[in-house]
Protein backbone atom coordinates (compact mmCIF):
# COMPACT_ATOMS: atom_id res chain seq x y z
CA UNK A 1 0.00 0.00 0.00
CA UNK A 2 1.44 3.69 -1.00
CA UNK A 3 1.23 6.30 1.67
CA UNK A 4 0.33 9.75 0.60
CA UNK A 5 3.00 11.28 1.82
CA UNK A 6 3.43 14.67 -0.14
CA UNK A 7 0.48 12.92 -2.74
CA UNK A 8 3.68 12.15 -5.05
CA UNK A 9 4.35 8.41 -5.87
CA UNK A 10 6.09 7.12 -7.95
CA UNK A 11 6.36 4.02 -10.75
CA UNK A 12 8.41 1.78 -13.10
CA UNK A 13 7.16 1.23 -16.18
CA UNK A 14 5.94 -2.33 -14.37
CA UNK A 15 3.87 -1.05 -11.90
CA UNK A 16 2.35 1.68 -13.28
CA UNK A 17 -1.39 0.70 -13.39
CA UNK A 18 -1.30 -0.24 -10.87
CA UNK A 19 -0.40 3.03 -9.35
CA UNK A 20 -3.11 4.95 -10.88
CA UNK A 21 -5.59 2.73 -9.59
CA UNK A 22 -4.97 3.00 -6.36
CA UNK A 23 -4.36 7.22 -6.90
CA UNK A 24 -7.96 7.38 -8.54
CA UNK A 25 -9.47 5.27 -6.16
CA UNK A 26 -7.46 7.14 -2.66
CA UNK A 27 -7.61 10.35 -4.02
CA UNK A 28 -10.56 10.25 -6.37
CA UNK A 29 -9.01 12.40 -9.07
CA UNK A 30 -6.42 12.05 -12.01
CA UNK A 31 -2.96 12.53 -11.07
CA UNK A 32 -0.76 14.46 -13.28
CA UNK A 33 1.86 11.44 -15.32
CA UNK A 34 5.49 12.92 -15.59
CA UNK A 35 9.18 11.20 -16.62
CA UNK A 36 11.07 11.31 -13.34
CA UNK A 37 14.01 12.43 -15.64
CA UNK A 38 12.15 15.03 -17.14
CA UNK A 39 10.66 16.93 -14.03
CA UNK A 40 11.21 20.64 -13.61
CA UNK A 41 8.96 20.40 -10.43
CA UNK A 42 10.31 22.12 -7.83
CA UNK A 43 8.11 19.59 -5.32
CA UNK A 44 10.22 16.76 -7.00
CA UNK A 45 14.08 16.41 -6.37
CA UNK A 46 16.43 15.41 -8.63
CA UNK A 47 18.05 12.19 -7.49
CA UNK A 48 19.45 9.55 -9.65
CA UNK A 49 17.87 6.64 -6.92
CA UNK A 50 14.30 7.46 -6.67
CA UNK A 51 12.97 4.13 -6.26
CA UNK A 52 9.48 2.56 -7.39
CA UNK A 53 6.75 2.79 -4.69
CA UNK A 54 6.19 -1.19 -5.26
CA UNK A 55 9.28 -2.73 -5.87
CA UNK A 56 12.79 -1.67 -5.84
CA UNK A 57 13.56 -0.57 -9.54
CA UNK A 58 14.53 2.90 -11.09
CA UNK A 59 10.79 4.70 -11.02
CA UNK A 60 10.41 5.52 -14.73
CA UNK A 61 7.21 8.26 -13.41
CA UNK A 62 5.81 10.73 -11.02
CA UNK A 63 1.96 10.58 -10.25
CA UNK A 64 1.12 14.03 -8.06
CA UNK A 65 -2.09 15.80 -7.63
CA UNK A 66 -0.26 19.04 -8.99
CA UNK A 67 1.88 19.74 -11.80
């Protein structure tokens, strides 16, 4: 289960349904789908090891309620 820490999660490519699922259904609205190695968001930080919210792979996106 994904805590909603900050309401940013994040996905590999695997585990991405998955993800939004559980975002639509805990937050009841879309999340906004960005490349982790394309943010510009100052609410996410650049790290080289941000990690999958289900597994332990490179997360591939970033699921927040903001842009």
């Amino acid at each position: 289960m994904l805590k909603i820490s900050n309401k940013i999660r994040y996905s590999c490519e695997e585990h991405v349904d998955i993800a939004l699922d559980e975002f639509l259904d805990e937050l009841e609205t879309f999340p906004y789908l960005t490349y982790v190695n394309n943010c510009q968001n100052s609410k996410v930080v650049h790290e080289k090891n941000i990690k999958c919210s289900y597994c332990n792979s490179n997360a591939v996106y970033s699921l927040d309620i903001k842009p």
